[in-house]
N, C-alpha and C. Protein backbone atom coordinates (compact mmCIF):
# COMPACT_ATOMS: atom_id res chain seq x y z
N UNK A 1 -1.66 8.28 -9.35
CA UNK A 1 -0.83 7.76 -8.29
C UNK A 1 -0.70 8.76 -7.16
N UNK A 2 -0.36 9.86 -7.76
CA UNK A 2 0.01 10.70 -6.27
C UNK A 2 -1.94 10.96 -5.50
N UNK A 3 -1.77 11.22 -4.24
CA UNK A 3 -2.44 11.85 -3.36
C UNK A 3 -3.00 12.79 -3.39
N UNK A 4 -4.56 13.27 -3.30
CA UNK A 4 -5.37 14.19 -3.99
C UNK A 4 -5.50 15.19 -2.61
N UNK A 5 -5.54 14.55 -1.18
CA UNK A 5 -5.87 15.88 -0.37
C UNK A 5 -6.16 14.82 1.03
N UNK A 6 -5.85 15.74 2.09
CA UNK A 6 -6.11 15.23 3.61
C UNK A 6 -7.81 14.61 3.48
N UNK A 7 -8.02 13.83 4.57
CA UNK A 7 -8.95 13.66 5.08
C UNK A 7 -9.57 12.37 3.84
N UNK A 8 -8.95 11.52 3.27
CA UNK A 8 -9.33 10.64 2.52
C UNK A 8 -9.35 9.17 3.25
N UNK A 9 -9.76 8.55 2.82
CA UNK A 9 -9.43 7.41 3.43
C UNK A 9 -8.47 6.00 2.24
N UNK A 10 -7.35 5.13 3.24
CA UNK A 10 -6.64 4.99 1.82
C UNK A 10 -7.53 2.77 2.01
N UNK A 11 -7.56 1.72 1.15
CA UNK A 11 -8.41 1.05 0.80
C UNK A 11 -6.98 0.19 0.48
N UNK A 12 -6.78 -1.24 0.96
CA UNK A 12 -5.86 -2.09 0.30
C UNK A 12 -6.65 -3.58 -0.01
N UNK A 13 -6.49 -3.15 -1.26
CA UNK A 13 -7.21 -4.08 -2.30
C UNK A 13 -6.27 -5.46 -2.51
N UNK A 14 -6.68 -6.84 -2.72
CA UNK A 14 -5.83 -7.97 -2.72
C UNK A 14 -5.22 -8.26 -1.27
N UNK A 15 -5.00 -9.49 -0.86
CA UNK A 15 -4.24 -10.17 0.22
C UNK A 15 -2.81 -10.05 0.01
N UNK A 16 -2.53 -9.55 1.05
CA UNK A 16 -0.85 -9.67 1.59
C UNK A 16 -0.61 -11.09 2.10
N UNK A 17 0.30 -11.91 1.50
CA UNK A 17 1.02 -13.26 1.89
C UNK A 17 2.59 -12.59 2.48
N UNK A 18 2.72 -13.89 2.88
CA UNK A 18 4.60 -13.80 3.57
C UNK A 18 5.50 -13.47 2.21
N UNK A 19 4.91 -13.38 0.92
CA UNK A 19 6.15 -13.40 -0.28
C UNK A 19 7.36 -12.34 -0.37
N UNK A 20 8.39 -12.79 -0.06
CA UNK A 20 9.56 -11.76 0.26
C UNK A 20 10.83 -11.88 -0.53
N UNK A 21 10.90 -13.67 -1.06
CA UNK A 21 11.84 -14.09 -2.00
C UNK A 21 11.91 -12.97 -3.56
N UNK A 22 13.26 -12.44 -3.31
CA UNK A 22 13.53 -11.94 -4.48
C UNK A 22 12.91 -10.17 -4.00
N UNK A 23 12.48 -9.78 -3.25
CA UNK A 23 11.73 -8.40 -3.00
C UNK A 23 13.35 -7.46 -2.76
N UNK A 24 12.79 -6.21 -3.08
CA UNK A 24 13.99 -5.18 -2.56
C UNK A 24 14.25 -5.34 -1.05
N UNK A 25 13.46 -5.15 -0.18
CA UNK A 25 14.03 -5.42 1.13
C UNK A 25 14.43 -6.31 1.29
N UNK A 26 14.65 -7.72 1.20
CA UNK A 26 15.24 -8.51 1.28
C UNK A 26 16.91 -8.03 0.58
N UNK A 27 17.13 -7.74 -0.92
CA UNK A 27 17.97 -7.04 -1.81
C UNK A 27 18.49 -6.24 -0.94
N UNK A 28 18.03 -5.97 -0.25
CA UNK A 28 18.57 -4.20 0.45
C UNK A 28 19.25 -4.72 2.01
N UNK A 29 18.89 -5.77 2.67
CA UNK A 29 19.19 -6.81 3.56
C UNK A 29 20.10 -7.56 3.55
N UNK A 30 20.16 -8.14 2.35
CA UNK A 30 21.48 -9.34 1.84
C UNK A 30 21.06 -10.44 2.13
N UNK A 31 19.68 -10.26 2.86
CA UNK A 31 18.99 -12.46 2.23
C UNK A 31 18.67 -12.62 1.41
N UNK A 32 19.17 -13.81 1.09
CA UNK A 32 18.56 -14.82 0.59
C UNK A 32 16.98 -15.41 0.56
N UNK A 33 16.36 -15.92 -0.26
CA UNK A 33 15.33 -16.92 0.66
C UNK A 33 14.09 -16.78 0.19
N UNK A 34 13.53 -17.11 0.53
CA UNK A 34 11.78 -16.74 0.94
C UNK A 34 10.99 -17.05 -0.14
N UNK A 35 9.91 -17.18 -0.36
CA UNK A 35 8.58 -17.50 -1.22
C UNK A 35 8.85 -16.10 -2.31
N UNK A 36 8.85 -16.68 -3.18
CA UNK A 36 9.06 -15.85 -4.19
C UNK A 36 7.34 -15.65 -4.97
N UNK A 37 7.04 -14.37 -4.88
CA UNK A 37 5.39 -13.64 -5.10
C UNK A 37 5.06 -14.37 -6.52
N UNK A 38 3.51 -15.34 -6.23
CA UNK A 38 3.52 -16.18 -7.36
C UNK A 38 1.80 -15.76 -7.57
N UNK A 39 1.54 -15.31 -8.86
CA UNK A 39 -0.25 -14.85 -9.14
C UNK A 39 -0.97 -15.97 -8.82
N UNK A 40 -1.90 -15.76 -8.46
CA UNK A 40 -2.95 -16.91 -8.09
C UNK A 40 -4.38 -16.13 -8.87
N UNK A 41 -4.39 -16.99 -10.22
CA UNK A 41 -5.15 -16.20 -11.39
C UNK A 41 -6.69 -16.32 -11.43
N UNK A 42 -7.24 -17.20 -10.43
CA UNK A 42 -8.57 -16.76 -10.05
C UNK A 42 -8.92 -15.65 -9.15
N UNK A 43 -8.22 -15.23 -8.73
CA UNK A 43 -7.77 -14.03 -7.37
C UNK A 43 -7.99 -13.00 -8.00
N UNK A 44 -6.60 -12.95 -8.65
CA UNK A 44 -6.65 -12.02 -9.50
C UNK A 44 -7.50 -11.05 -10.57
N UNK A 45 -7.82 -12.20 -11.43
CA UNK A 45 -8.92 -12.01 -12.26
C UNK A 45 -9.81 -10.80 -11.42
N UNK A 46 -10.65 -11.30 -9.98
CA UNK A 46 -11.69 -10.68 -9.38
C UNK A 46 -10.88 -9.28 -8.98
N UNK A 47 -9.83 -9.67 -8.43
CA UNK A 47 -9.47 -8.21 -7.96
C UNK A 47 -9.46 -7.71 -8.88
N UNK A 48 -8.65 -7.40 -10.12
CA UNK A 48 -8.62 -6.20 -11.16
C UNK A 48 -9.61 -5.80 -11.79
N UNK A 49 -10.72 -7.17 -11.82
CA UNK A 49 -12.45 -6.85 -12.49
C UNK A 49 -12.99 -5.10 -11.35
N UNK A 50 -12.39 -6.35 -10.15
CA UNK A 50 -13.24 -5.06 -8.79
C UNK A 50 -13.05 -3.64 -8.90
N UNK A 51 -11.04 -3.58 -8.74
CA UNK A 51 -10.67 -2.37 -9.02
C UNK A 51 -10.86 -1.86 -10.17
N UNK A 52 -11.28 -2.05 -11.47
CA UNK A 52 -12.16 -1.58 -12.58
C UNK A 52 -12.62 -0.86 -12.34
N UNK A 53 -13.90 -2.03 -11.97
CA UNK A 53 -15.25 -1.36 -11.62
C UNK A 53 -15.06 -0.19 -10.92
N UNK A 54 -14.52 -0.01 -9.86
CA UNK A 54 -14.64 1.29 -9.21
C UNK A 54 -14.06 2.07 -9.39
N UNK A 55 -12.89 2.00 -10.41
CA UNK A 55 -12.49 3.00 -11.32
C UNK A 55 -13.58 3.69 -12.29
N UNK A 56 -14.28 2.52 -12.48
CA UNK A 56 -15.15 3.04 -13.99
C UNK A 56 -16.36 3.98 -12.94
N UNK A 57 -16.67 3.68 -11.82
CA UNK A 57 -17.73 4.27 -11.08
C UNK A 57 -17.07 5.71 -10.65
N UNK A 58 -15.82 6.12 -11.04
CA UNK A 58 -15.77 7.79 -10.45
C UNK A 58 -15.00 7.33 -8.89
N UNK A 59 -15.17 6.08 -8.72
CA UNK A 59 -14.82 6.06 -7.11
C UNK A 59 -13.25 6.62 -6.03
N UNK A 60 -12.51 5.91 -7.24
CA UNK A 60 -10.57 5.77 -7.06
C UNK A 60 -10.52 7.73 -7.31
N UNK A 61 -9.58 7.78 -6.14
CA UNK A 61 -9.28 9.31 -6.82
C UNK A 61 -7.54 9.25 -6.70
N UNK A 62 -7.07 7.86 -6.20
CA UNK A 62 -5.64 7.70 -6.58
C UNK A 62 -5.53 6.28 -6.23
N UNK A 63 -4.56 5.53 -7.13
CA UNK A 63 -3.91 4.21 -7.32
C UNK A 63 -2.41 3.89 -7.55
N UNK A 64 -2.39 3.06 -6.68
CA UNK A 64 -0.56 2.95 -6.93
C UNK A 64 -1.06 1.25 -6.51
N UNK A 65 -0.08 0.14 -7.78
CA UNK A 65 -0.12 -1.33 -7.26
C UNK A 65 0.93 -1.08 -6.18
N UNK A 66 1.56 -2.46 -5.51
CA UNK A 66 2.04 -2.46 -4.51
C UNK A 66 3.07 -3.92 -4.96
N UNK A 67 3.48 -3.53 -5.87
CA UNK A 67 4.17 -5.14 -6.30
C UNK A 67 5.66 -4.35 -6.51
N UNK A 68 6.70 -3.35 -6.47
CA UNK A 68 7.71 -3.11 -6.71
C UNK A 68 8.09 -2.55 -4.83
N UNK A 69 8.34 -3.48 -4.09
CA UNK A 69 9.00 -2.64 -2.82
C UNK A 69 7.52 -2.83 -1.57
N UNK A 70 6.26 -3.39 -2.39
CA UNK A 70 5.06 -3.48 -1.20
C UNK A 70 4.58 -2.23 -0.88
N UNK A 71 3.76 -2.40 0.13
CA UNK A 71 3.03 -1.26 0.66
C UNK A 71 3.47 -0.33 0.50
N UNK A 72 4.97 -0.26 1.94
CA UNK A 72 5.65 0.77 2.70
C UNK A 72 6.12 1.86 1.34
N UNK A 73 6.19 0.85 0.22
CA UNK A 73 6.80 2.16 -0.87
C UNK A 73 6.07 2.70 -1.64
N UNK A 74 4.68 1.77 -1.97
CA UNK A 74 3.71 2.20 -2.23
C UNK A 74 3.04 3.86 -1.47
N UNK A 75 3.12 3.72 -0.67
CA UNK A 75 2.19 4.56 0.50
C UNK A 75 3.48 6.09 0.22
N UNK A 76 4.60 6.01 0.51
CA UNK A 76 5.56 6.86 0.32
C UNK A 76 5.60 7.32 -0.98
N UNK A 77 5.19 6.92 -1.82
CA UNK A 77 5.49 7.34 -3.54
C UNK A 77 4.55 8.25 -3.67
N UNK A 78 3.25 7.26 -3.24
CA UNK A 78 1.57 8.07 -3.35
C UNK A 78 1.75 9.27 -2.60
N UNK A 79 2.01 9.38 -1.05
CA UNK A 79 2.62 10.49 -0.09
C UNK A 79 3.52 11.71 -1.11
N UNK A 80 4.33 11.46 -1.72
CA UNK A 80 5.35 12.30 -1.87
C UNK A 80 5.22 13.02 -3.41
N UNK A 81 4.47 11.94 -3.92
CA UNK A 81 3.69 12.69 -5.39
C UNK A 81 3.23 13.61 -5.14
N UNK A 82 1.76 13.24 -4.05
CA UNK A 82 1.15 14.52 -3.92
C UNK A 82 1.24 15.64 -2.92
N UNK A 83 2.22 15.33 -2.28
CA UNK A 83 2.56 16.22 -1.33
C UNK A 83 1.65 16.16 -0.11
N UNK A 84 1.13 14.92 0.17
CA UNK A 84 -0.09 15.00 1.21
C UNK A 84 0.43 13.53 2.13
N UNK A 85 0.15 14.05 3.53
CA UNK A 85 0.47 12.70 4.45
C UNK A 85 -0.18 11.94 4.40
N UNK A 86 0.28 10.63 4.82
CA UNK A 86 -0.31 9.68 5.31
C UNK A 86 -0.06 9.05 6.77
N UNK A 87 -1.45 8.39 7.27
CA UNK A 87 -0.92 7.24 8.44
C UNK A 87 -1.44 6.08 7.95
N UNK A 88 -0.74 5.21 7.56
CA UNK A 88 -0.86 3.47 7.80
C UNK A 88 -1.01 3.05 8.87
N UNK A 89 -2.15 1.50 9.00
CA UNK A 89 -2.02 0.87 10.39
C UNK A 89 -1.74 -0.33 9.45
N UNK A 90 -0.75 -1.13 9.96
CA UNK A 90 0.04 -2.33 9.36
C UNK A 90 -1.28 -3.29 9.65
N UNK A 91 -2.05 -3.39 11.16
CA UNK A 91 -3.08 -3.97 11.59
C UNK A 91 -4.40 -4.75 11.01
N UNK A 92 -4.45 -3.41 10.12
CA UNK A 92 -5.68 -3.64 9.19
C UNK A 92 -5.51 -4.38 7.84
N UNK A 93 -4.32 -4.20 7.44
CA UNK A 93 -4.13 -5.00 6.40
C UNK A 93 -4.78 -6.54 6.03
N UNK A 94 -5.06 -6.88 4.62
CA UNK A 94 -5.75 -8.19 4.99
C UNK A 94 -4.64 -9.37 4.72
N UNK A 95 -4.71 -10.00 5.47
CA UNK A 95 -4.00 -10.98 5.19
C UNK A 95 -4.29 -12.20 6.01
N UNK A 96 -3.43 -13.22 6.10
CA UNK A 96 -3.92 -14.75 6.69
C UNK A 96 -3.86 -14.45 8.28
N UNK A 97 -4.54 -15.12 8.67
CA UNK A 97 -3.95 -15.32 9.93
C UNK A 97 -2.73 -15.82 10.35
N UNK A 98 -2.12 -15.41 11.28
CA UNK A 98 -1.06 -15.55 11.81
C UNK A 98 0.18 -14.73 11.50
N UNK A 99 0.11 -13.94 9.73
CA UNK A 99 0.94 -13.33 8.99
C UNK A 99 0.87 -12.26 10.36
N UNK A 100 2.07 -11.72 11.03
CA UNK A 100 1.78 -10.75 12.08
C UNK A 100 3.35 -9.86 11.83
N UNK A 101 3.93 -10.21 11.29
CA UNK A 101 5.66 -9.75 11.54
C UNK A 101 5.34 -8.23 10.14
N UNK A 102 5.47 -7.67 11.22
CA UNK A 102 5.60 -5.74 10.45
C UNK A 102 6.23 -5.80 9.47
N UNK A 103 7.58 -6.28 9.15
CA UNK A 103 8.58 -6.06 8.11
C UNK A 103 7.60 -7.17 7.09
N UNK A 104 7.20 -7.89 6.98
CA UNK A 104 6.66 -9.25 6.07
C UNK A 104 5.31 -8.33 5.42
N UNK A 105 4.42 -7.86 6.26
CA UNK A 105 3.33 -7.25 5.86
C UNK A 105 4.02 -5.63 5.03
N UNK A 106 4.61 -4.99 5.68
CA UNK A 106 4.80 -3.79 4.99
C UNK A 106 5.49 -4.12 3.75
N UNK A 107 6.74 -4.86 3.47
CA UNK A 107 7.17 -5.08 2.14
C UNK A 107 7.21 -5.94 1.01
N UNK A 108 5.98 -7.04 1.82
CA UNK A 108 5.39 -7.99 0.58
C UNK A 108 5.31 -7.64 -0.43
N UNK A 109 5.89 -8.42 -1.32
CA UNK A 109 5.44 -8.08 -3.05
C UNK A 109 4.61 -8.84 -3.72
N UNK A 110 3.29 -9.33 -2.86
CA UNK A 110 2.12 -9.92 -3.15
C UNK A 110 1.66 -9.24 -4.37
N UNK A 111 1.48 -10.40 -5.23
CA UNK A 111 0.82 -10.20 -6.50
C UNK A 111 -0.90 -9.48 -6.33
N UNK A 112 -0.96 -8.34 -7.67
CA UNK A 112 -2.17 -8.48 -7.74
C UNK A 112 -2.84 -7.69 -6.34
N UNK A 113 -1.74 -6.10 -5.95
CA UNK A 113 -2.69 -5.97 -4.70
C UNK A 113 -2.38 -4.31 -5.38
N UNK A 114 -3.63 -3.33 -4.41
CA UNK A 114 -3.34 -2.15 -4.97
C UNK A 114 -4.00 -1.16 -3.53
N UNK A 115 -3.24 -0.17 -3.44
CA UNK A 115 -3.59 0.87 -2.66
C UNK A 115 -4.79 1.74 -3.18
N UNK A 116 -5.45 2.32 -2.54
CA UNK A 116 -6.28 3.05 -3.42
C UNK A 116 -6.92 4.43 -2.47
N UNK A 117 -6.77 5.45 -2.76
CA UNK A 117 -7.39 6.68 -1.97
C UNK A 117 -8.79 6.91 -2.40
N UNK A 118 -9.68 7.00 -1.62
CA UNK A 118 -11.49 7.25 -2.15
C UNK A 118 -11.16 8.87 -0.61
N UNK A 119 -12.02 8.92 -1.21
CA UNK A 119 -13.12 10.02 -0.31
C UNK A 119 -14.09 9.62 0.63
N UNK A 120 -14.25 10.35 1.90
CA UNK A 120 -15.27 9.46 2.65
C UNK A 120 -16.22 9.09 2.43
N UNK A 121 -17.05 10.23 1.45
CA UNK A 121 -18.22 10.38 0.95
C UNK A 121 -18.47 8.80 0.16
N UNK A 122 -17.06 8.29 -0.16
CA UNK A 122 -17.53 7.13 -1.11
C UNK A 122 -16.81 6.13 -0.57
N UNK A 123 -16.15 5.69 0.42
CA UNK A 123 -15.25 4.69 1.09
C UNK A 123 -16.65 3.63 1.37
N UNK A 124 -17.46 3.40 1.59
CA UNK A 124 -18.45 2.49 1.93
C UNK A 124 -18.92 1.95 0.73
N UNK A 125 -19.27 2.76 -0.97
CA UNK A 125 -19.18 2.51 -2.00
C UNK A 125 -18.17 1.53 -2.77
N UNK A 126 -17.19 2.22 -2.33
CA UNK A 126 -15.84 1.22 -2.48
C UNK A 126 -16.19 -0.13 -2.36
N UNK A 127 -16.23 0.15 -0.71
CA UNK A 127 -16.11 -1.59 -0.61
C UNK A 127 -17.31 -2.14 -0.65
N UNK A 128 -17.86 -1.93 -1.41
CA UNK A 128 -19.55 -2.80 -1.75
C UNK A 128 -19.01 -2.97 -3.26
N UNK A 129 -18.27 -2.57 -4.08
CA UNK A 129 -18.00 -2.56 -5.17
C UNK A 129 -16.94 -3.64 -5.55
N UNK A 130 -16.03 -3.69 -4.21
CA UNK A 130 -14.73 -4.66 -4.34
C UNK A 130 -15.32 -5.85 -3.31
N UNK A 131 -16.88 -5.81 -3.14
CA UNK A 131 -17.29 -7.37 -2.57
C UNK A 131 -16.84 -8.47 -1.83
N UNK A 132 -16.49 -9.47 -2.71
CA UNK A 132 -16.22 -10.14 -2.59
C UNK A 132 -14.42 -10.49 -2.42
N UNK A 133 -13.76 -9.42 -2.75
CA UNK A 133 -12.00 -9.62 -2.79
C UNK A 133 -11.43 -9.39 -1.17
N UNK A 134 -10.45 -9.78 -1.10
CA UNK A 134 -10.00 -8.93 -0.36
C UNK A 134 -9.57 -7.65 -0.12
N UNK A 135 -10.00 -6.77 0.79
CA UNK A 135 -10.05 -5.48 1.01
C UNK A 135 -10.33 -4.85 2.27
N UNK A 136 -9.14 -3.63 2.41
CA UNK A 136 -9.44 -3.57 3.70
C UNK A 136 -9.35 -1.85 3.94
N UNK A 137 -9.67 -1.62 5.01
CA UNK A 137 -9.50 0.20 4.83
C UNK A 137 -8.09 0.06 5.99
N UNK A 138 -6.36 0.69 5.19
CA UNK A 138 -5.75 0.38 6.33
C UNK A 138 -5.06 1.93 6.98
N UNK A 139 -5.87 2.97 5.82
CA UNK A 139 -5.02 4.06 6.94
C UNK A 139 -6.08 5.51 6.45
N UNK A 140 -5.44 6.99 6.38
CA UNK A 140 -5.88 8.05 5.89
C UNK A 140 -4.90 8.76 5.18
N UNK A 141 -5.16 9.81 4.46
CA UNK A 141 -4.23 10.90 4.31
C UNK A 141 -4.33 12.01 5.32
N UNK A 142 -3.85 12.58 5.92
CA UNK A 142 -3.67 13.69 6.68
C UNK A 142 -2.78 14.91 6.21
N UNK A 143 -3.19 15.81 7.33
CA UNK A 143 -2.72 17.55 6.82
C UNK A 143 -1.21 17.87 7.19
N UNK A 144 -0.81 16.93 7.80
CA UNK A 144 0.55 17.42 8.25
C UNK A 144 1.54 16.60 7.21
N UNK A 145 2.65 16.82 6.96
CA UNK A 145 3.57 16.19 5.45
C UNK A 145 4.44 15.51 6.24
N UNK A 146 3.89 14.07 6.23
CA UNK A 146 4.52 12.95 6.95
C UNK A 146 4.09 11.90 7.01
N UNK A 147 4.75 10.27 6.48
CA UNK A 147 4.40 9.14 6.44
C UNK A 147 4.39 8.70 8.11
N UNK A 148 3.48 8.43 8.13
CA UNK A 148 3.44 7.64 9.62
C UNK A 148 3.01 6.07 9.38
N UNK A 149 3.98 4.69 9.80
CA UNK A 149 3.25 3.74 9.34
C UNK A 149 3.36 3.45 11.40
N UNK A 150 2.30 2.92 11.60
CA UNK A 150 1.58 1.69 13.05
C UNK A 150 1.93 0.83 12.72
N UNK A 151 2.47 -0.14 13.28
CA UNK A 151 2.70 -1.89 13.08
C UNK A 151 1.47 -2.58 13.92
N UNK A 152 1.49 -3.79 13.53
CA UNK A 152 1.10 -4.33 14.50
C UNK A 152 0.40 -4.40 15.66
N UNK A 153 1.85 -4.07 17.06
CA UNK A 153 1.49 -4.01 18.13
C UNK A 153 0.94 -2.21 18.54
N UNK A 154 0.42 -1.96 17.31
CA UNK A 154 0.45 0.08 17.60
C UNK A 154 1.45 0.85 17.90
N UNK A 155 2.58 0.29 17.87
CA UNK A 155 3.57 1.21 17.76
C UNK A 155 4.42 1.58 16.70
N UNK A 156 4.13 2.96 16.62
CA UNK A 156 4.84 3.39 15.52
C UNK A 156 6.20 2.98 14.74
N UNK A 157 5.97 2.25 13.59
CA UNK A 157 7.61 1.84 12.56
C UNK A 157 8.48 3.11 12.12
N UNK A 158 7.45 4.03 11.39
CA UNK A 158 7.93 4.99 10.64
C UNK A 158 7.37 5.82 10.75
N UNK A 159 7.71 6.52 10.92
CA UNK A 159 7.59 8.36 10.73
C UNK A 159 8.37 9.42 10.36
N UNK A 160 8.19 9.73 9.00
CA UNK A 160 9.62 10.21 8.05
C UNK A 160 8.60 11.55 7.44
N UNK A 161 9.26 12.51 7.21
CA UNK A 161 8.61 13.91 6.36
C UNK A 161 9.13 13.65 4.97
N UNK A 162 7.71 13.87 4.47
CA UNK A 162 7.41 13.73 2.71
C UNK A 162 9.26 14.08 2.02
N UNK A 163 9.49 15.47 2.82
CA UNK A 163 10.35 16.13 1.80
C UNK A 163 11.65 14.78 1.96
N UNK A 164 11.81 14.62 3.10
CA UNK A 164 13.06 13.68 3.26
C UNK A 164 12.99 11.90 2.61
N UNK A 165 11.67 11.61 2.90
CA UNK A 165 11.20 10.46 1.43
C UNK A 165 11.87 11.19 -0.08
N UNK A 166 11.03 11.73 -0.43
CA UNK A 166 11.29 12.19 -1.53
C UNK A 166 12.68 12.55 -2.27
N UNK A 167 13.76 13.38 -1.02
CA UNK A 167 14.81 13.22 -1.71
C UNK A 167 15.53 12.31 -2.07
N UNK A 168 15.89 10.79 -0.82
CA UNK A 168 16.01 9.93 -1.08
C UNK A 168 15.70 9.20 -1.96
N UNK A 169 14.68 9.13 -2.49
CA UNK A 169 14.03 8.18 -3.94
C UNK A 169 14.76 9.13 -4.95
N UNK A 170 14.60 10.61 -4.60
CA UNK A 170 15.26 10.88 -6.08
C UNK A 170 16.97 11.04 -5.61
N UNK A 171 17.09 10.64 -4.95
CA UNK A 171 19.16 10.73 -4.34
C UNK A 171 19.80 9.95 -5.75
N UNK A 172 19.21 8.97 -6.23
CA UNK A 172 20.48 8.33 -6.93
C UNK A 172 20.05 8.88 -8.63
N UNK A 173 19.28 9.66 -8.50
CA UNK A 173 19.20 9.53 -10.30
C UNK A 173 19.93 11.44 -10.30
N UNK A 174 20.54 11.62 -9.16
CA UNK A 174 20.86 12.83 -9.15
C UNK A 174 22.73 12.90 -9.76
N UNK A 175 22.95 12.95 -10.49
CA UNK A 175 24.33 13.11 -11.46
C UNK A 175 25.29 14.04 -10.83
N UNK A 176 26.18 13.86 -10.28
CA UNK A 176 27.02 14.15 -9.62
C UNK A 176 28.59 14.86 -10.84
């Protein structure tokens, strides 16, 4: 899960839908509502065969799914494990057309999707390997210790330092 080193490229495996019903941001919001994240088991099936495979090929040099909190927490966990930045572009993500709203794409809890860090040397490998799924290349790791996510319209959502992620996630298991 955590982040192996700058200059990687990071790979989002499976389609992002609008599914938000029942997600922490929503929880963390106080709505109600929304499409609650439902497997679609021919999908599936291919994606986890894919991401296998390129597990079994040496390819993955880090994995985190994206089904507890979506991307945005995905990308921060992976970030703060390994002590290595990232930039996300919300842009690249795959998803339907029209899906365009930053908050919907970053904290989907779309079934069945996974982040994945390769190396450049093998990012083209990758995706000859994950074929036919959806997959998309949506950001890098970088040298400086800081999540940077792009939305959308290219302007920056987030930009937070590893250390200050990190305490926060660990703020509440801290015993007072």
């Amino acid at each position: 899960m955590d982040l192996k080193g700058p200059g990687n490229h990071l790979v989002l495996v499976g389609e992002t839908l609008e599914e938000m019903g029942g997600s922490h941001y929503f929880e963390v919001l106080g709505w109600k509502g929304g499409i609650v994240p439902a497997p679609r088991f021919p999908v599936a099936r291919e994606v986890l065969r894919a991401v296998h495979r390129a597990i079994g090929e040496g390819l993955v040099l880090a994995c985190h799914d994206l089904s507890e909190g979506g991307l945005g927490t995905a990308a921060a966990e992976m970030a703060f494990a390994g002590d290595v930045g990232v930039e996300v572009f919300l842009d690249r993500v795959p998803r339907p057309s029209g899906l365009d709203r930053d908050d919907a794409i970053l904290f989907s809890e779309s079934c069945t999707r996974f982040l994945i860090e390769v190396a450049p040397e093998s990012r083209d490998r990758l995706l000859a390997v994950l074929g036919g799924v959806p997959a998309g290349e949506v950001g890098r790791t970088v040298g400086y210790k800081i999540l940077r996510i792009i939305g959308t319209g290219g302007h920056p959502l987030v930009a937070s330092a590893l250390e200050d992620l990190r305490r926060n996630w660990k703020e509440p298991l801290n015993l007072r």
